[in-house]
C-alpha atoms as a PDB file:
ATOM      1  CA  UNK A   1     -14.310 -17.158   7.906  1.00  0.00           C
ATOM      2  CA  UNK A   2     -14.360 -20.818   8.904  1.00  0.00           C
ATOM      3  CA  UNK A   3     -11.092 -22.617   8.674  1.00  0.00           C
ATOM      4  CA  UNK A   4     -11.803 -26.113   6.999  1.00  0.00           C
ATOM      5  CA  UNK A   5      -8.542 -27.678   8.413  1.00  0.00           C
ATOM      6  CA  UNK A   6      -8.388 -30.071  10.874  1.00  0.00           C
ATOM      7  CA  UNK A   7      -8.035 -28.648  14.242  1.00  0.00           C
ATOM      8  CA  UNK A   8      -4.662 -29.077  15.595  1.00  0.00           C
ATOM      9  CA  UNK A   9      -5.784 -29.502  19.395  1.00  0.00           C
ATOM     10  CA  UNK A  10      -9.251 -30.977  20.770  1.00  0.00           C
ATOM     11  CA  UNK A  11     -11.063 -28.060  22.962  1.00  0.00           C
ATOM     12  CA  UNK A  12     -11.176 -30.478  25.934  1.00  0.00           C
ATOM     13  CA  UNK A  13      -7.419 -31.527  25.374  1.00  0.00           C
ATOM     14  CA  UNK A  14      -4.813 -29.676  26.952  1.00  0.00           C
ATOM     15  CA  UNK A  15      -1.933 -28.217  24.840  1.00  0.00           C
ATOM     16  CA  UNK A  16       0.831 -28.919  27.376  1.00  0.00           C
ATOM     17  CA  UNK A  17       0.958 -32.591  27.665  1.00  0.00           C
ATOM     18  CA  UNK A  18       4.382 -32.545  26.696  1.00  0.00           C
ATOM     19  CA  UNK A  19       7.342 -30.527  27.151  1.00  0.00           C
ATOM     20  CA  UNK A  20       8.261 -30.249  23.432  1.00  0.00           C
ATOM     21  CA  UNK A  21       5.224 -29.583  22.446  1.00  0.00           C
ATOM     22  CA  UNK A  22       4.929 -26.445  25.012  1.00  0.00           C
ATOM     23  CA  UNK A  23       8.173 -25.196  24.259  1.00  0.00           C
ATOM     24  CA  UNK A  24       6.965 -25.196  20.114  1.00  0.00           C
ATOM     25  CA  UNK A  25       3.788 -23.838  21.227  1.00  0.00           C
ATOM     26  CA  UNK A  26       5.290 -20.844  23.315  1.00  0.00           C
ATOM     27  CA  UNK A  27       7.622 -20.121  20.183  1.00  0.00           C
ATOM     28  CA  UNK A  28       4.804 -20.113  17.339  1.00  0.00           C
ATOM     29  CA  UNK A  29       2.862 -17.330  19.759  1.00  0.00           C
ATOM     30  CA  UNK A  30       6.310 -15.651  19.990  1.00  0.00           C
ATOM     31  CA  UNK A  31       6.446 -16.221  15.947  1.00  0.00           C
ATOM     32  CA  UNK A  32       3.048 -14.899  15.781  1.00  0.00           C
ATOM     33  CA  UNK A  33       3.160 -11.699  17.494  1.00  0.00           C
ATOM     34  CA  UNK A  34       6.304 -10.714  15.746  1.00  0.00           C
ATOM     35  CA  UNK A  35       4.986 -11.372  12.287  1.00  0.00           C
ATOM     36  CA  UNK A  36       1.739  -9.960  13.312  1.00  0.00           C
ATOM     37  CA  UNK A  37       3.374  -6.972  14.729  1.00  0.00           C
ATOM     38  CA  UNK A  38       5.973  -6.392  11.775  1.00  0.00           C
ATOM     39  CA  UNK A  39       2.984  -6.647   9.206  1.00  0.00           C
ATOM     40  CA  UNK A  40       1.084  -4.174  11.074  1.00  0.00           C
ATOM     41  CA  UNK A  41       4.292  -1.722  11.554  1.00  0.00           C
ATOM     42  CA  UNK A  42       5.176  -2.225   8.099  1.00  0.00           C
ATOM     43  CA  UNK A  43       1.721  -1.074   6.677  1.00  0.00           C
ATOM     44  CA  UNK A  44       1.333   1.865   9.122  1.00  0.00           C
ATOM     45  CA  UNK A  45       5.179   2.737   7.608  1.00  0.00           C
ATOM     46  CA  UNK A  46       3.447   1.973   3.385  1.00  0.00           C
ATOM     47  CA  UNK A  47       0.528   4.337   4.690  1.00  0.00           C
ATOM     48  CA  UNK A  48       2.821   7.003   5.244  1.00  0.00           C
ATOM     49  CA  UNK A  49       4.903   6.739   2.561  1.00  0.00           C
ATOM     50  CA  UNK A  50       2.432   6.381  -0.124  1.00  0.00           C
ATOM     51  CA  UNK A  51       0.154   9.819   1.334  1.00  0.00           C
ATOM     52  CA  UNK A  52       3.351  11.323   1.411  1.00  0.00           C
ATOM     53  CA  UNK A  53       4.203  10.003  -2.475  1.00  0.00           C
ATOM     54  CA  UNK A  54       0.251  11.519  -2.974  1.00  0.00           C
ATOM     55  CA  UNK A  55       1.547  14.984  -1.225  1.00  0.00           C
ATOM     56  CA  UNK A  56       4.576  15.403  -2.888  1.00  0.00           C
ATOM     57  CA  UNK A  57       3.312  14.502  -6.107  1.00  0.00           C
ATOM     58  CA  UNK A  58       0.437  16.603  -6.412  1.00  0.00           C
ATOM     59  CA  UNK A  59       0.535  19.134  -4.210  1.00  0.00           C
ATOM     60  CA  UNK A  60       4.171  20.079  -4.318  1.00  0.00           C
ATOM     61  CA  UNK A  61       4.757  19.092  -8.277  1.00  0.00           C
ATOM     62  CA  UNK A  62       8.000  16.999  -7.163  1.00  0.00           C
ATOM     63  CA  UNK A  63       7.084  13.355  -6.425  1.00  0.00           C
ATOM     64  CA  UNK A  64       9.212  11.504  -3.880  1.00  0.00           C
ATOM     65  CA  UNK A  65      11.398   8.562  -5.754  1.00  0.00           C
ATOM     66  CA  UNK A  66      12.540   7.205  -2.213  1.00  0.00           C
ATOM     67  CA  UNK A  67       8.772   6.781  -1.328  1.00  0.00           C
ATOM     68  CA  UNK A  68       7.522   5.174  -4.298  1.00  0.00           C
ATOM     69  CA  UNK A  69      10.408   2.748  -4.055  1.00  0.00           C
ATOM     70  CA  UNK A  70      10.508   2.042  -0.592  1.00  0.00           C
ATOM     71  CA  UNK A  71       7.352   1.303  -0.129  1.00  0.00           C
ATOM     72  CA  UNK A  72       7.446  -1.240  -3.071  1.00  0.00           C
ATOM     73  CA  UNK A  73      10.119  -3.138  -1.165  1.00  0.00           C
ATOM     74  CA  UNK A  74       7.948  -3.012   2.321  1.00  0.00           C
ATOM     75  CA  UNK A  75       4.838  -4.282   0.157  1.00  0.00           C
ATOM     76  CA  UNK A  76       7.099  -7.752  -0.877  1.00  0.00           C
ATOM     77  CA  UNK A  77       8.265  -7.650   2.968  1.00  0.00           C
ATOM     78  CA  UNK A  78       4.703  -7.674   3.680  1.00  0.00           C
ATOM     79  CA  UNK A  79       3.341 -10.215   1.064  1.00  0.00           C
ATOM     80  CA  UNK A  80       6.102 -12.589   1.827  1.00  0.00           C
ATOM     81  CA  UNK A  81       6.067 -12.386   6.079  1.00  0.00           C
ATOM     82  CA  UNK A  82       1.684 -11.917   5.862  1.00  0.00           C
ATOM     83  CA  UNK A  83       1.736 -15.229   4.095  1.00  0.00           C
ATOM     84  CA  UNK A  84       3.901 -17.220   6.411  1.00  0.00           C
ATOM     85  CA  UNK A  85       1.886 -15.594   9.078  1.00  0.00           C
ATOM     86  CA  UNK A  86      -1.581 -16.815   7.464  1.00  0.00           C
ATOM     87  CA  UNK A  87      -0.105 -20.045   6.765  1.00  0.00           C
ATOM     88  CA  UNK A  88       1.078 -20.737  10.191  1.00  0.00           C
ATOM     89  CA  UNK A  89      -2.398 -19.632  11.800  1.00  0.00           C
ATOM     90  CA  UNK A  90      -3.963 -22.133   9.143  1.00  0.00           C
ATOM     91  CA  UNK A  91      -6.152 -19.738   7.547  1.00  0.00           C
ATOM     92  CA  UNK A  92      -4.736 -20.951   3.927  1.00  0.00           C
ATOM     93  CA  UNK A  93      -6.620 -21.237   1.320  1.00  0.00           C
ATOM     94  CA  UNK A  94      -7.585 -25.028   1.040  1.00  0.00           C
ATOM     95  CA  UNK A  95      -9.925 -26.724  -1.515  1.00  0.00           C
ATOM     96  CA  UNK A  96     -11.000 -29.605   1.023  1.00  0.00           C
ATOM     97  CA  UNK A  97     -14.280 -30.968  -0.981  1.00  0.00           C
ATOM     98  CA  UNK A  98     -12.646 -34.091  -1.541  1.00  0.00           C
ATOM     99  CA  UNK A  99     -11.273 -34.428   1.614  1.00  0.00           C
ATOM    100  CA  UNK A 100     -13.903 -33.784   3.881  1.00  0.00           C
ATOM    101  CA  UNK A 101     -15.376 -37.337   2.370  1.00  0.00           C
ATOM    102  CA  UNK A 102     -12.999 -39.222   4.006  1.00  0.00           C
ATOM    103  CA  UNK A 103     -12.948 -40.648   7.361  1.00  0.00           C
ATOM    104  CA  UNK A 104     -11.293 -38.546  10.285  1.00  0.00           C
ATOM    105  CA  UNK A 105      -8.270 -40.611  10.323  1.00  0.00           C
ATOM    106  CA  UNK A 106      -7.825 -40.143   6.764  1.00  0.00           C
ATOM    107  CA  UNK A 107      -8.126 -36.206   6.569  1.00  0.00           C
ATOM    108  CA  UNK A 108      -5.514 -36.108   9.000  1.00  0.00           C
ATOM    109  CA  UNK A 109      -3.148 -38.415   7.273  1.00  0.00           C
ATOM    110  CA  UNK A 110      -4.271 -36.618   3.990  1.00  0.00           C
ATOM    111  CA  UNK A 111      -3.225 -32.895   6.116  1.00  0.00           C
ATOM    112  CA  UNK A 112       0.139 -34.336   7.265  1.00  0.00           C
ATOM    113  CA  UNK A 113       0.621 -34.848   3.191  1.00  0.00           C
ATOM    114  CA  UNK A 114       0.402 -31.996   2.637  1.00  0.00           C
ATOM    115  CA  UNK A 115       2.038 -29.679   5.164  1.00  0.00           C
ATOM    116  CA  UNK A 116       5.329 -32.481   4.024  1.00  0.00           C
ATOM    117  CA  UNK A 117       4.749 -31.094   0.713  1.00  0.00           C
ATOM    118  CA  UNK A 118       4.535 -27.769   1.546  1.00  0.00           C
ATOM    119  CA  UNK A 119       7.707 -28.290   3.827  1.00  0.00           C
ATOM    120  CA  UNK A 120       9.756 -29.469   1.070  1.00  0.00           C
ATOM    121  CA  UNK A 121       8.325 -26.308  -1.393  1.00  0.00           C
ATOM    122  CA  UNK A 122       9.251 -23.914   1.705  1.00  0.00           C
ATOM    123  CA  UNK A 123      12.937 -25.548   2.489  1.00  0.00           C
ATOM    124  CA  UNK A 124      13.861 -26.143  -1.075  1.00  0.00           C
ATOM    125  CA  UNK A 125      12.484 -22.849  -2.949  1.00  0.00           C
ATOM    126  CA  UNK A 126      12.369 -20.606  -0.184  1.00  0.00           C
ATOM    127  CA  UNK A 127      14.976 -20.895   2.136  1.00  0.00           C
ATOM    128  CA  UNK A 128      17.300 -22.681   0.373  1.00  0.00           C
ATOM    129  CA  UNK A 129      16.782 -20.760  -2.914  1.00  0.00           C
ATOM    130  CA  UNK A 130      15.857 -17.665  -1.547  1.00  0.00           C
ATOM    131  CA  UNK A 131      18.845 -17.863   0.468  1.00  0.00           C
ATOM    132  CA  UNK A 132      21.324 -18.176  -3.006  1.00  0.00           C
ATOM    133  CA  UNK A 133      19.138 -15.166  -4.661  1.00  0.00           C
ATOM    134  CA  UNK A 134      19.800 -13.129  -1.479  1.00  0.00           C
ATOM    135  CA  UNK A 135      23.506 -13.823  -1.693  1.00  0.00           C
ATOM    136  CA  UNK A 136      23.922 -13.122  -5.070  1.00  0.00           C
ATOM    137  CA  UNK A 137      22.372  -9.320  -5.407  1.00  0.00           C
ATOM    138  CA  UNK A 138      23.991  -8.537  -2.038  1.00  0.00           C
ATOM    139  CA  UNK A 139      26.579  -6.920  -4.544  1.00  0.00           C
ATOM    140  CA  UNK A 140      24.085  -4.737  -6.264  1.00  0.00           C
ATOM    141  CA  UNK A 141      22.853  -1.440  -5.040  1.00  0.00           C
ATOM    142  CA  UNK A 142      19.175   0.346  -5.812  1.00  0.00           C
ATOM    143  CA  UNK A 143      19.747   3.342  -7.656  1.00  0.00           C
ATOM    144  CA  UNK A 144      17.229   5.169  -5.424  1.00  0.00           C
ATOM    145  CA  UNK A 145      17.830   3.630  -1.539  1.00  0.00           C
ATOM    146  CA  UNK A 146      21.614   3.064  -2.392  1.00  0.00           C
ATOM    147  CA  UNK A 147      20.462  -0.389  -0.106  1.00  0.00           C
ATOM    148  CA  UNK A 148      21.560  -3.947  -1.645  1.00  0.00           C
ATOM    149  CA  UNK A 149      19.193  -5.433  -3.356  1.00  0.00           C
ATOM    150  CA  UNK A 150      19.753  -8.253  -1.262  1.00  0.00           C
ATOM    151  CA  UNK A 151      18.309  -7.131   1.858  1.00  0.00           C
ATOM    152  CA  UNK A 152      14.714  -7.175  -0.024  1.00  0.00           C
ATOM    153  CA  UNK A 153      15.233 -10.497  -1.542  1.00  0.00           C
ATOM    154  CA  UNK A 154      16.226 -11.449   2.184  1.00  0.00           C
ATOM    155  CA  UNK A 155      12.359 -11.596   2.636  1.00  0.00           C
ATOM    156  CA  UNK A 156      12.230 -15.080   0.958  1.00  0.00           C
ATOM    157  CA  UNK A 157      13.972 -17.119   3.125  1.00  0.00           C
ATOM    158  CA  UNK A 158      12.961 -15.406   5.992  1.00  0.00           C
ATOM    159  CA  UNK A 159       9.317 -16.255   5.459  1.00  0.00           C
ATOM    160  CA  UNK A 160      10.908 -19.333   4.324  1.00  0.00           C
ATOM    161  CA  UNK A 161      12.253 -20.354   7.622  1.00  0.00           C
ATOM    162  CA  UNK A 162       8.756 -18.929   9.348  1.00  0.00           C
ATOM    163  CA  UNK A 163       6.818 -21.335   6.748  1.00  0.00           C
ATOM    164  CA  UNK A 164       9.300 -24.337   7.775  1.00  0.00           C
ATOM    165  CA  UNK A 165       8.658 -23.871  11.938  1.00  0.00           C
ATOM    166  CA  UNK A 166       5.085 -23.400  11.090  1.00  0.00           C
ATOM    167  CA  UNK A 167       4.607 -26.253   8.493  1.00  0.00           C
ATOM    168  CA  UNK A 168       6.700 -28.691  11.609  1.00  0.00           C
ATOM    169  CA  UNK A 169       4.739 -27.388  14.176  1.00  0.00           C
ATOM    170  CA  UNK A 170       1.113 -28.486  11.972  1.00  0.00           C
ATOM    171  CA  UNK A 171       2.782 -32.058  11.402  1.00  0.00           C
ATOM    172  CA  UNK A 172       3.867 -32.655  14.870  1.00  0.00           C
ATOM    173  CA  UNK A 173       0.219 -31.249  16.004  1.00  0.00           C
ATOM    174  CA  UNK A 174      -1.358 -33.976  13.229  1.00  0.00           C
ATOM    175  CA  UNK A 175       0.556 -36.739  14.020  1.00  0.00           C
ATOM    176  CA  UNK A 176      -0.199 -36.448  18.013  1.00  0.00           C
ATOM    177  CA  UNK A 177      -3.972 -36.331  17.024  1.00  0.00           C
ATOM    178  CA  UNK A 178      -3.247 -39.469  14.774  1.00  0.00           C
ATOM    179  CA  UNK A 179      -1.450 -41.080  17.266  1.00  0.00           C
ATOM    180  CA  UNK A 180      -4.535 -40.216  19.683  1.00  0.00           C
ATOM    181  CA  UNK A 181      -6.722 -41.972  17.291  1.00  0.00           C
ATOM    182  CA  UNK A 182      -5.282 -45.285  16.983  1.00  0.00           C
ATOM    183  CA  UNK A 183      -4.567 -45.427  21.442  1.00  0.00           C
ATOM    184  CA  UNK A 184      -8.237 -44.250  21.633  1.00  0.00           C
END
């Protein structure tokens, strides 16, 4: 599928110009493999535990409770770490008809709009907020795991904070090809 955002880097321009900018790049790879890797683990760990849900259910007439609700709680891990993972490789669902009309310099500016926007959604409503719902149900157990409820809802502002580094990274990418513009 063909990513309609702007491309962070030029394919002649080298990524390590400057020092910040190679340290944020070598931490969004580290970012990526361990979101990548966690959504993969976490899947293979749902596979399981749904077949076994299947097994237990059907073939031994006594379904597992712990399985059904455990992997419930991966699946919102998942959801929640998968989309800060999608988001941060840019493969986001964008409606860009509108901008693609505009000059390049434009669609940039009109890009750096929006990941601010999507910054202040991520730092206000997911870290910030998901950080106060965590808090609060750290007091209450799951009947079934006998696990605060907490440590699920501590999936928000994780892929909170992952959404924040990704959504600076994009900007600081955007602005150095704006600023490349207007030199060039």
């Amino acid at each position: 599928m063909k990513s309609s955002a702007v491309p962070l880097i030029k394919k002649n321009q080298c990524p390590e110009e400057t020092g910040l900018y190679r340290q944020l790049t070598m931490i969004k790879k580290l970012l990526d493999k361990f979101a990548a890797t966690l959504c993969i683990a976490l899947v293979g760990v749902m596979t399981f535990l749904v077949t076994w849900q299947v097994v237990s259910r059907y073939i031994f007439n006594s379904p597992s409770a712990v399985s059904e609700v455990l992997s419930r709680y991966l699946f919102i891990w998942l959801v929640l770490i998968g989309g800060a993972y999608v988001f941060g490789l840019r493969e986001h669902m964008a409606i860009t008809f509108m901008r693609d009309k505009f000059p390049r310099k434009v669609r940039i500016s009109l890009e750096i709009i929006g990941e601010m926007a999507i910054t202040v959604f991520a730092v206000l409503v997911l870290a910030m907020g998901g950080y106060v719902g965590m808090t609060r149900q750290m007091g209450q157990l799951d009947s079934a795991l006998q696990i605060p409820i907490g440590v699920i809802y501590a999936a928000i502002p994780v892929s909170g904070a992952m959404a924040i580094f990704y959504c600076l990274y994009n900007q600081y990418g955007l602005l150095r090809q704006l600023s490349e513009k207007q030199k060039g």
